[in-house]
Structures are given as C-alpha cells and as structure tokens.
C-alpha atoms as a PDB file:
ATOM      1  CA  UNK A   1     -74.896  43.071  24.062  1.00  0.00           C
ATOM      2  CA  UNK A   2     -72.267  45.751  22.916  1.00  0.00           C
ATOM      3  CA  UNK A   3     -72.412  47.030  26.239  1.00  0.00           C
ATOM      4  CA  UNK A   4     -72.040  43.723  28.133  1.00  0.00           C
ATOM      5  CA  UNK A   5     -69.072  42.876  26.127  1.00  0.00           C
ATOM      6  CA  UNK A   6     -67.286  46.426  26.754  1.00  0.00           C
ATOM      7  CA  UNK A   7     -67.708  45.519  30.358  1.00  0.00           C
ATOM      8  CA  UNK A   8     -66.374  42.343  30.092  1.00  0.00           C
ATOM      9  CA  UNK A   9     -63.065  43.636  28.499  1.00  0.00           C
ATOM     10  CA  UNK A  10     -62.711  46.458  31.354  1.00  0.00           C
ATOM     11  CA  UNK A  11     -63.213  43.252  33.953  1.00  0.00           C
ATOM     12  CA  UNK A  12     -60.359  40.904  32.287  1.00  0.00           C
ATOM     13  CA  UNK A  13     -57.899  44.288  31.608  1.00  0.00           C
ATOM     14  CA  UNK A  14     -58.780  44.494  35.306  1.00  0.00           C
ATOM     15  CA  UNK A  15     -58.215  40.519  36.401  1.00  0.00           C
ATOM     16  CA  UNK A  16     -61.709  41.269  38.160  1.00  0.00           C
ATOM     17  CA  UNK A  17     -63.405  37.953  35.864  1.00  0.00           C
ATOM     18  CA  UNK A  18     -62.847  36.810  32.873  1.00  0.00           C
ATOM     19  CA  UNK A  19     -66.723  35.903  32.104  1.00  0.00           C
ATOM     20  CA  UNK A  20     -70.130  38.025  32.525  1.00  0.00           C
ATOM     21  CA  UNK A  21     -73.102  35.875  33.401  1.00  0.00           C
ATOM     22  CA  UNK A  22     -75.597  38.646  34.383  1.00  0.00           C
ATOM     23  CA  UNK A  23     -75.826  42.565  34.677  1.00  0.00           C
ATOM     24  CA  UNK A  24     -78.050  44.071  36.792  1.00  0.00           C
ATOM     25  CA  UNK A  25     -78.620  47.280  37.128  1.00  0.00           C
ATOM     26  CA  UNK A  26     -78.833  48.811  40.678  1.00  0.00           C
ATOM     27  CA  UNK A  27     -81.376  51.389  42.622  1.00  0.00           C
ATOM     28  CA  UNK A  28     -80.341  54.563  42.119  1.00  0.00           C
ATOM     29  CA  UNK A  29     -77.280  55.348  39.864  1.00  0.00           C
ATOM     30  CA  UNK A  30     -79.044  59.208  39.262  1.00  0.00           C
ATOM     31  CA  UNK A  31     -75.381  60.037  37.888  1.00  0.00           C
ATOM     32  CA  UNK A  32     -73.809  56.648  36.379  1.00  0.00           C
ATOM     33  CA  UNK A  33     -75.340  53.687  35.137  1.00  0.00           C
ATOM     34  CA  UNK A  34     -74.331  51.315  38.398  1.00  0.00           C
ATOM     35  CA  UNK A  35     -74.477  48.022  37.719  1.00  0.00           C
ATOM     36  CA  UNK A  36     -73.823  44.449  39.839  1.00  0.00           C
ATOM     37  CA  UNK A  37     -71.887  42.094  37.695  1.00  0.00           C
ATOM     38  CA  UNK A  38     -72.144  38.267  38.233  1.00  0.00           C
ATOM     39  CA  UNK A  39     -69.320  35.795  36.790  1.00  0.00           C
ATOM     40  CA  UNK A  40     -69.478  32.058  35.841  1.00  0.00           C
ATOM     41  CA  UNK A  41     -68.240  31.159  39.377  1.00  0.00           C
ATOM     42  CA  UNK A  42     -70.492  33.735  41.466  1.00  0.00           C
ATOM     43  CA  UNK A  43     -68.235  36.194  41.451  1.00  0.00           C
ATOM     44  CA  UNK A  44     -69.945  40.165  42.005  1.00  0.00           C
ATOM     45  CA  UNK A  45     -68.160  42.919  41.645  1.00  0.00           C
ATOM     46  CA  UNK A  46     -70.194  46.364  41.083  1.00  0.00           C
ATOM     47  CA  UNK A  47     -69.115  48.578  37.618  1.00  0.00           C
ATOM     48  CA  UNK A  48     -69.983  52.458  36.567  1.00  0.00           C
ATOM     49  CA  UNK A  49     -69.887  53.743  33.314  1.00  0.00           C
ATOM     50  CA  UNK A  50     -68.915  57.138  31.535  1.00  0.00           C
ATOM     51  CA  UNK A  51     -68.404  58.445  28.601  1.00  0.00           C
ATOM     52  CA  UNK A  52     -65.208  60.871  27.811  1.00  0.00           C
ATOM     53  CA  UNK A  53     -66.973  64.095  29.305  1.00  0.00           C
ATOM     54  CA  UNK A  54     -68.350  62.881  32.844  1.00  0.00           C
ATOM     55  CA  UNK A  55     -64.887  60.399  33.272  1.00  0.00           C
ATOM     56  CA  UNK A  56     -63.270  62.933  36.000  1.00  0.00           C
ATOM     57  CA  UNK A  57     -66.299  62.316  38.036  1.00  0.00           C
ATOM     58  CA  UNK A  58     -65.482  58.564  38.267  1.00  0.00           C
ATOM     59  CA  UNK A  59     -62.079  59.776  38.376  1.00  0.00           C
ATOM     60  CA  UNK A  60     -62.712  61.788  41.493  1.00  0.00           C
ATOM     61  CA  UNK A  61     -64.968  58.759  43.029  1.00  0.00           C
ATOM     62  CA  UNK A  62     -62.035  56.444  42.632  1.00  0.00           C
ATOM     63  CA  UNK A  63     -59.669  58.624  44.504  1.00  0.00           C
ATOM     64  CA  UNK A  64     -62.178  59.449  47.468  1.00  0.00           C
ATOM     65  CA  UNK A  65     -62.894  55.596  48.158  1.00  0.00           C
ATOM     66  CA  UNK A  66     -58.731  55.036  47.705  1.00  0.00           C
ATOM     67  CA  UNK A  67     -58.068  58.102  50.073  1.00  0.00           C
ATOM     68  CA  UNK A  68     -60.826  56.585  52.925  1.00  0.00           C
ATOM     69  CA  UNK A  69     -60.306  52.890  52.620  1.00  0.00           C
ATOM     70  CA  UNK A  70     -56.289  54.522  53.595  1.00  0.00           C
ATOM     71  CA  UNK A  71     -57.266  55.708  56.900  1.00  0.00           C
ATOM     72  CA  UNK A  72     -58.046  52.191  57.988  1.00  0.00           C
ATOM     73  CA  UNK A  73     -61.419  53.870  59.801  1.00  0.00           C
ATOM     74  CA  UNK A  74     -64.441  53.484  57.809  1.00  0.00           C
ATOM     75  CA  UNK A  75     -65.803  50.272  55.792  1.00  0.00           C
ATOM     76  CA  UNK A  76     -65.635  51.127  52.326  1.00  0.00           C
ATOM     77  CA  UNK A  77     -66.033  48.952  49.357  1.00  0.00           C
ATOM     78  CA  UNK A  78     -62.564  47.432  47.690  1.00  0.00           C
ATOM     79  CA  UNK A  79     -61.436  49.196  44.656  1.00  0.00           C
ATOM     80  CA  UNK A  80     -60.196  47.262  41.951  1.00  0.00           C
ATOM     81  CA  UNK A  81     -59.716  50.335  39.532  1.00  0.00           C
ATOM     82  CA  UNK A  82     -60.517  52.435  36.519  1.00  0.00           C
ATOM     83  CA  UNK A  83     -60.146  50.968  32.890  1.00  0.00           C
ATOM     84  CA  UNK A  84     -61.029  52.783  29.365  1.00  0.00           C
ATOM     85  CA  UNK A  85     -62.712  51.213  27.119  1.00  0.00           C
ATOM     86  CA  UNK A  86     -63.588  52.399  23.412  1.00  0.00           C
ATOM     87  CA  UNK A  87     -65.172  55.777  24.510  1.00  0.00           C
ATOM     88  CA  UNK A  88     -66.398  54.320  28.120  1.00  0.00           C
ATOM     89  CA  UNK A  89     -64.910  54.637  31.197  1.00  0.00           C
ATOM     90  CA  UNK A  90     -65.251  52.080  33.641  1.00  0.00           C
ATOM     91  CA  UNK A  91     -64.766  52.417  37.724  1.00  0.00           C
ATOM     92  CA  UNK A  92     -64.824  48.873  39.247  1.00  0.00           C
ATOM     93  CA  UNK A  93     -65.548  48.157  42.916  1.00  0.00           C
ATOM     94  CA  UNK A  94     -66.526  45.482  45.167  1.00  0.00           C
ATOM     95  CA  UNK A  95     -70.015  44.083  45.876  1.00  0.00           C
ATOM     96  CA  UNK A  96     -71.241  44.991  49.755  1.00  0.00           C
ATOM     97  CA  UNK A  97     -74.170  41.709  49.903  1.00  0.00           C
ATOM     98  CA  UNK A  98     -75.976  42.171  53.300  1.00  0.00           C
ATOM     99  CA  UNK A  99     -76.469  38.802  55.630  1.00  0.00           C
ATOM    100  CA  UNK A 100     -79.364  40.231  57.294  1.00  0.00           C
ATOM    101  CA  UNK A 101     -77.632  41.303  60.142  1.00  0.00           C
ATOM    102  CA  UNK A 102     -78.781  44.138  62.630  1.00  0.00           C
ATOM    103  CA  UNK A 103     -76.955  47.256  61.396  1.00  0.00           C
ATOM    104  CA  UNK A 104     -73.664  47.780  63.558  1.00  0.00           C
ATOM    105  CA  UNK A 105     -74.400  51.653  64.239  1.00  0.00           C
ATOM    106  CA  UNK A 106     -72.635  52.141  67.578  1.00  0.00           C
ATOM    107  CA  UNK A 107     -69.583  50.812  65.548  1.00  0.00           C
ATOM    108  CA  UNK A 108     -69.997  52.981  62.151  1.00  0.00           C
ATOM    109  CA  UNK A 109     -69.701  56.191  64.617  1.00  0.00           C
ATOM    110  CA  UNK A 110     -66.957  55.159  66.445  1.00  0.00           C
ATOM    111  CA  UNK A 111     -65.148  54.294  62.943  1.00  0.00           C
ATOM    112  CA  UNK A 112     -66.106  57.599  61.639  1.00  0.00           C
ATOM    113  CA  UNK A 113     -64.893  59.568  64.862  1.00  0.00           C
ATOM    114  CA  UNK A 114     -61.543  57.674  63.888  1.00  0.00           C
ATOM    115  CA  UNK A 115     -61.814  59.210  60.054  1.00  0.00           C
ATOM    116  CA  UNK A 116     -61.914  62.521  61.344  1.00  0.00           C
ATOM    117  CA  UNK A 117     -59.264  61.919  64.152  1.00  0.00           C
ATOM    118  CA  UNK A 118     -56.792  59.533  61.218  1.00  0.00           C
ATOM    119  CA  UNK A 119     -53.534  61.460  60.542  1.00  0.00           C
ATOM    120  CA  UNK A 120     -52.770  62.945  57.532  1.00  0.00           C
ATOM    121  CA  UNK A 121     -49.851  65.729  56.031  1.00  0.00           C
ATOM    122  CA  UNK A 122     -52.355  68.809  55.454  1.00  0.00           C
ATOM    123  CA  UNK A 123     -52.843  71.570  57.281  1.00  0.00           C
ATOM    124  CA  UNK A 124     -55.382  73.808  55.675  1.00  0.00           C
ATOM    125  CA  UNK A 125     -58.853  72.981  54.039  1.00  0.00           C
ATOM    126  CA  UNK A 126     -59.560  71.653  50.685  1.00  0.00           C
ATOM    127  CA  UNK A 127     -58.668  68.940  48.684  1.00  0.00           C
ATOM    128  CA  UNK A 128     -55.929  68.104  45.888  1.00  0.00           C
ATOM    129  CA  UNK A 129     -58.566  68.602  43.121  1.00  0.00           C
ATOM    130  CA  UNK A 130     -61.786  69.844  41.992  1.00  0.00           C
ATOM    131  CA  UNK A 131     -64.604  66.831  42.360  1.00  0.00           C
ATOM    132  CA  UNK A 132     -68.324  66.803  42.378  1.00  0.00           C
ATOM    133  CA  UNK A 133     -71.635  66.284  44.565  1.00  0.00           C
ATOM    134  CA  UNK A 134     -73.568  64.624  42.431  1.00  0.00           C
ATOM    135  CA  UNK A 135     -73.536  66.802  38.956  1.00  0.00           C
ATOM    136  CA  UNK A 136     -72.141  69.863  40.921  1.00  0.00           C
ATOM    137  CA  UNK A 137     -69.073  70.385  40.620  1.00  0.00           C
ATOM    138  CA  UNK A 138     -67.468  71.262  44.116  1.00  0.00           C
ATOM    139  CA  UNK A 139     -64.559  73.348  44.461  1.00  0.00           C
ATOM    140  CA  UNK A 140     -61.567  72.501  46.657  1.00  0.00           C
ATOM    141  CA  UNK A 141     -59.058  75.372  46.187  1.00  0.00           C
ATOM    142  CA  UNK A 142     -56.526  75.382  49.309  1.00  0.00           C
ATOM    143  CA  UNK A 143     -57.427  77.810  53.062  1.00  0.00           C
ATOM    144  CA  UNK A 144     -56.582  77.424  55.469  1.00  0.00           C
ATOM    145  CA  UNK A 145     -59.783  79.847  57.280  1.00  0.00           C
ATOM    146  CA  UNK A 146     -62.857  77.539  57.795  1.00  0.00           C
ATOM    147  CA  UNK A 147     -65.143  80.259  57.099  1.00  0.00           C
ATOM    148  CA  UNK A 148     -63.923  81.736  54.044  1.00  0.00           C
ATOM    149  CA  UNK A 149     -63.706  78.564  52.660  1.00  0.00           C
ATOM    150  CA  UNK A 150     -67.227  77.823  53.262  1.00  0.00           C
ATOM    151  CA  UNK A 151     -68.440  80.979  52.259  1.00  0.00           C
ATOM    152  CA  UNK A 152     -66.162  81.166  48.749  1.00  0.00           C
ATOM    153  CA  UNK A 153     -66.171  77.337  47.858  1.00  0.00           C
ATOM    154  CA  UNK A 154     -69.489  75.139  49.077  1.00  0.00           C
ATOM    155  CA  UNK A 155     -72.058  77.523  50.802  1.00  0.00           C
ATOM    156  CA  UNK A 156     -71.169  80.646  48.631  1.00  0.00           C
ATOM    157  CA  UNK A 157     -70.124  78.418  45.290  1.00  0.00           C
ATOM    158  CA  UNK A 158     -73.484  76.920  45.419  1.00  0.00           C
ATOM    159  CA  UNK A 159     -75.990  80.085  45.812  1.00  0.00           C
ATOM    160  CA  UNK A 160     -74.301  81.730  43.100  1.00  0.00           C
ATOM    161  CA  UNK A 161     -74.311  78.257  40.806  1.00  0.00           C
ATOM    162  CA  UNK A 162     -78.349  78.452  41.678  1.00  0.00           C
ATOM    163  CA  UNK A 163     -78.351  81.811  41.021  1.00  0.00           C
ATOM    164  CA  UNK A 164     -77.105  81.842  37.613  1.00  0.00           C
ATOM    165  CA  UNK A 165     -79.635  79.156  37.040  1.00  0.00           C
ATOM    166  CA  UNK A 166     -82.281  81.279  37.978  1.00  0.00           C
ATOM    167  CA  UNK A 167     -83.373  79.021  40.131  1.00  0.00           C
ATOM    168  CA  UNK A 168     -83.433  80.766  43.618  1.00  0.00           C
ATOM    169  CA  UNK A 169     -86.041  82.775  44.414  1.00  0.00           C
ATOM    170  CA  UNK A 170     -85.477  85.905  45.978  1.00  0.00           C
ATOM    171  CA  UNK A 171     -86.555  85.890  49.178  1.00  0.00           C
ATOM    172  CA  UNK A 172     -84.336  82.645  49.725  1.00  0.00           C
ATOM    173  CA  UNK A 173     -81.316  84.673  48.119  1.00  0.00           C
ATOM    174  CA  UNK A 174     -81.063  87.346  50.849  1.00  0.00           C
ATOM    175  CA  UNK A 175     -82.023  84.814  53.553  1.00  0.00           C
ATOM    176  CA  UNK A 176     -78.836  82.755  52.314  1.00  0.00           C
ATOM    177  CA  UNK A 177     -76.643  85.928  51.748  1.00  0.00           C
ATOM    178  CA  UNK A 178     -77.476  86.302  55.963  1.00  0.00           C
ATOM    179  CA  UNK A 179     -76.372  83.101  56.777  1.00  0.00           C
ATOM    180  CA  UNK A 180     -72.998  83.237  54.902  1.00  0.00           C
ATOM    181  CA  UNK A 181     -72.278  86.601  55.961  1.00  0.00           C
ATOM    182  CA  UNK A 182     -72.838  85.118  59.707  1.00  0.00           C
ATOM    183  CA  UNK A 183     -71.041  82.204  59.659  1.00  0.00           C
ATOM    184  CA  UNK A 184     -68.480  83.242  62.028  1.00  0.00           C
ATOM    185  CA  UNK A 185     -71.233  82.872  64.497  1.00  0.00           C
ATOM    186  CA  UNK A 186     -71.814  79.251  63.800  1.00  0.00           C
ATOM    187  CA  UNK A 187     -68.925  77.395  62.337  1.00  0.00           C
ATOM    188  CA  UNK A 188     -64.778  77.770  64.283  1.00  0.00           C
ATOM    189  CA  UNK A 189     -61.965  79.454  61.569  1.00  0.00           C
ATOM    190  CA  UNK A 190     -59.593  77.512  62.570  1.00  0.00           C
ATOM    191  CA  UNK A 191     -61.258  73.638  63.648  1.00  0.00           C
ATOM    192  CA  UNK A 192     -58.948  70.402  63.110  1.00  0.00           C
ATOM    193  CA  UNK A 193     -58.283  69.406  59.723  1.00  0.00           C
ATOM    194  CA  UNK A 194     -60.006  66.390  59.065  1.00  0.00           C
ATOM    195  CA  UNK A 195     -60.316  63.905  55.749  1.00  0.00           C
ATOM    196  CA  UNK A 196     -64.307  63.912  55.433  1.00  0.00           C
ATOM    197  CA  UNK A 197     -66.385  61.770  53.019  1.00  0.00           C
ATOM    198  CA  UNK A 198     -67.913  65.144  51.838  1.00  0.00           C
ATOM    199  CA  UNK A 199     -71.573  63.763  51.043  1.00  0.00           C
ATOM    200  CA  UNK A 200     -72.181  61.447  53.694  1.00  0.00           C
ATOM    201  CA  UNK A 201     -76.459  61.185  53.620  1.00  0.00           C
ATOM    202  CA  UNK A 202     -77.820  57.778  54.273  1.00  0.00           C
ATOM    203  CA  UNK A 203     -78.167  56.848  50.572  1.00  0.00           C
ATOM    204  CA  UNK A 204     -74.875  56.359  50.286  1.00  0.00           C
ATOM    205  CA  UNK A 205     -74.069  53.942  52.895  1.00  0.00           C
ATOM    206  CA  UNK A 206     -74.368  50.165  52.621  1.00  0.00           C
ATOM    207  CA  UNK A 207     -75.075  47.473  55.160  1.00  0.00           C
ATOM    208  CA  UNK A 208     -72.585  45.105  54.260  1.00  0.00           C
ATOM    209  CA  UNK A 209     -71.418  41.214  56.490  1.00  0.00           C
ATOM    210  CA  UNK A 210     -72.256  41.248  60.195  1.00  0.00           C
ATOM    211  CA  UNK A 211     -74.479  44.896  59.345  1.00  0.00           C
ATOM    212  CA  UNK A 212     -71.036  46.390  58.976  1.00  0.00           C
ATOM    213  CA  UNK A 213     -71.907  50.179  57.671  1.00  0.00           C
ATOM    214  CA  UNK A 214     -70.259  51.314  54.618  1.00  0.00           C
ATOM    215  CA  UNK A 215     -69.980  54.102  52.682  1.00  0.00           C
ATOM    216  CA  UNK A 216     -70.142  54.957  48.789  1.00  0.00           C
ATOM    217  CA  UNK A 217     -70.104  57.841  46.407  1.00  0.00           C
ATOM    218  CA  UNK A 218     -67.717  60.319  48.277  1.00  0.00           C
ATOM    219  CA  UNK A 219     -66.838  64.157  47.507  1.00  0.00           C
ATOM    220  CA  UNK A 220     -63.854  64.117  49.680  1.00  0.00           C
ATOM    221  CA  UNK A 221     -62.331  67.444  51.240  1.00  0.00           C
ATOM    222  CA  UNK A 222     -60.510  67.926  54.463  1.00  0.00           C
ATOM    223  CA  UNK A 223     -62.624  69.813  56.747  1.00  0.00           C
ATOM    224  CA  UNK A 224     -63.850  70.300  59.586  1.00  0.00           C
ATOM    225  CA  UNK A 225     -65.569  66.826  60.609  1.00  0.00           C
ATOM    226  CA  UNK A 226     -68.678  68.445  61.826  1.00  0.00           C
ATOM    227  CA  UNK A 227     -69.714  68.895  58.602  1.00  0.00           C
ATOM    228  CA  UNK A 228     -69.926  65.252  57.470  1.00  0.00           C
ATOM    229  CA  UNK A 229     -72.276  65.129  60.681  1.00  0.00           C
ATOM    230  CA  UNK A 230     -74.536  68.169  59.530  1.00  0.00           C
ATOM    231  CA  UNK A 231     -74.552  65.900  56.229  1.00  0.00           C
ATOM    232  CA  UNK A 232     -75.974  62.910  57.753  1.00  0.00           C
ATOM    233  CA  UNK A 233     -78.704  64.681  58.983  1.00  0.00           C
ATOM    234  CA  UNK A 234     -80.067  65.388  55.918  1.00  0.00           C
ATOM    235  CA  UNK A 235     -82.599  62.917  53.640  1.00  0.00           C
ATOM    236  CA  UNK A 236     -83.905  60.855  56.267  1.00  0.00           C
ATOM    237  CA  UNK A 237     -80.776  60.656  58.187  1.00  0.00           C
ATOM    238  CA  UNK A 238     -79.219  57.966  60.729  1.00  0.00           C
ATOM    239  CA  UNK A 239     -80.217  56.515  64.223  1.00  0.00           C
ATOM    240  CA  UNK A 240     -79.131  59.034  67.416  1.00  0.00           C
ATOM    241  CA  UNK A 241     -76.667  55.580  68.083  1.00  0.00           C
ATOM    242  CA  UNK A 242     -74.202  56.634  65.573  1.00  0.00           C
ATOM    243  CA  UNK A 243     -74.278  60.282  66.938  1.00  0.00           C
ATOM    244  CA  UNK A 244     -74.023  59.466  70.708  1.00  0.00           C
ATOM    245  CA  UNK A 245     -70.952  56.876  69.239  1.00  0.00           C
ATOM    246  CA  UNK A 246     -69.355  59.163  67.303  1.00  0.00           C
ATOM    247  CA  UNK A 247     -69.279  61.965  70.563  1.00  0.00           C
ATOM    248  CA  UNK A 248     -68.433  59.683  72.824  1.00  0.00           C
ATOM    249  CA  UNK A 249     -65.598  58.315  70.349  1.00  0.00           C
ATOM    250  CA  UNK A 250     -64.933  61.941  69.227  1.00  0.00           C
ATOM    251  CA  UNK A 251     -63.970  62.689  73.260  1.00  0.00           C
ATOM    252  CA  UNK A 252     -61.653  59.769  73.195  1.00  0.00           C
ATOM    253  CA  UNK A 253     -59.391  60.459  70.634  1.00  0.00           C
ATOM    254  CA  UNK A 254     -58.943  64.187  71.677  1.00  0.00           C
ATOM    255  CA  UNK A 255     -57.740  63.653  74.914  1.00  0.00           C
END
C-alpha cells in the first residue's frame, strides 16, 4: 500500500491520473520493477521504479525513448516523464496493448532503415552521456574512428569489465583479444553516423495497434547502424522480413 500510494503521487505530479485502481506487475523488469497501472476510467500507463543509486539508469532510459520518438522513424512508447518521489524515482510511459493483429514487420524495417538514415548535428560516435545495457554501464566518450571506439568503449570495455570479474575464462580471453585486435577487417572506420537504439534484441520490442512494432529499453549511441542489426540477431531474433525491409529501405534512402 505504501508503494501504491507513492505511485499515485508521481502519476498526479505527472497529470498521468489522479486515481490507481490496479498495479500489475509486468514479465520481465530484470532491472526495474515495471509495472502497468490502471485508473478509475481505464486509463494504463506503464511506471518503473528506483531508488537514489540506480535513478541515472531511468534517467538514461528516458532520454533514449525522447531522443527516438524525435526522429519520427520508429514506434516508441509516449513518454510522460520522470518524477521523484520520497527516495523513489519514477519513469512514466505509455501502455503498448496489442489488438491481435499480424505483426507489421516489413514496416518496422523500413522505419528502422529511416532511424539510421534521420538527420541529426553529430559527426563522430558516441553519445552525450554515459548509460547502461542492462546493469552494465556502457561508455559513450566522443570518436570519431569506428574501430577504436569499439575496441576502447563496448567490445574492449566489456572483456575487461568480465575480466575483472573473473569471469572469463582464458581460452575465451585470447580468442576475444583476436577479434578486437582484427576489427579493421570486419567493421568500416569511418561508416555514417547514425542514432541507434543500442540494445535492440527482440525482448524489447512490443507489438502494439494494427501489430505496429515498437521498441523499449534503449542504450542509445550514434553508430554505425549495422550494429543495431548484429543486435537483433541475438536471443531468438526477428523474421528475415524486417532484414530484407530494412536493405531494401536502407538502398533507398542512400541514393
């Protein structure tokens, strides 16, 4: 009850609702209690929680969604914004309720071929500020050389985070230190800039009205856009659709 009335005060400092019927707590939420709210009149909305020492993750969620839904591309849930409450923080989006239609996956790649291609003011990789994947925190320092970047700040970052862990075994170690040191070999130094979700796996999107595809839960970076596709490959992944989409899309908007 303490908690249901916190969230209630985070909703009406928000003008989300004014009254909590029900809280239910979604699949998932690994990192943040995620929770659909209902109001007196139907109303959903969908609310995370944090205390004071996790809040820049929500913080960092918040400005990924804001920085995406700006593009105009992609489907991504409405955000109706932050609020502190006590010692909780509170990130407040809208609810994505599927109808039951077929998913629209020709249409998700074509939108995310238009992500990647969406104009922007930077001209090296990175991102304005530290944010996460999941618990790990991801690093986003400014350079503007596709392969140092990778190898210093998500491929490099991450075997020495494991490392200092102990929780790469050896043999995996020098296989990675081959890769990085080889990446010249499969990724371009220079490739367009390109505002990517950053952790675009299939758990994080959402069939929404009309199987509309959105997305959730990003670690955004600009990057080469290629990488949000090696992402989606990952965990299951998506239908070859949104691939051949997102190619024949990708060829478009280039020439």
């Amino acid at each position: 009850m303490v908690l249901q009335s916190l969230i209630q005060k985070a909703l009406c400092e928000l003008n989300v609702m004014s009254s909590v019927m029900q809280i239910r707590q979604l699949a998932g939420g690994c990192i943040h209690g995620a929770s659909v709210v209902t109001g007196e009149c139907g109303s959903k909305c969908v609310i995370k929680c944090a205390d004071i020492s996790q809040s820049s993750m929500l913080e960092s969620e918040h400005d990924g969604l804001s920085d995406l839904a700006a593009t105009g591309t992609v489907s991504i849930p409405e955000v109706y914004g932050m609020s502190q409450v006590d010692d909780l923080f509170f990130l407040v989006t809208e609810f994505i309720e599927p109808d039951g239609s077929e998913p629209q996956w020709t249409l998700f790649g074509r939108d995310l071929a238009q992500l990647h291609a969406a104009p922007h003011d930077q001209a090296a990789y990175g991102y304005r500020a530290a944010n996460y994947l999941g618990h790990t925190p991801q690093i986003n320092k400014w350079n503007g050389d596709w392969i140092f970047f990778n190898t210093e700040y998500r491929l490099g970052y991450q075997q020495k985070s494991i490392r200092l862990k102990g929780c790469l075994p050896s043999d995996l170690d020098k296989k990675l230190s081959v890769i990085i040191s080889e990446l010249h070999a499969f990724i371009p130094a220079q490739p367009r800039v390109s505002l990517l979700h950053g952790d675009l796996w299939s758990g994080n999107s959402v069939l929404g009205i009309q199987g509309r595809v959105n997305l959730i839960d990003p670690a955004c970076s600009y990057g080469d856009g290629w990488a949000d596709i090696a992402m989606m490959r990952l965990f299951g992944g998506f239908p070859e659709q949104v691939f051949r989409a997102y190619a024949a899309e990708q060829e478009k908007v280039e020439h």
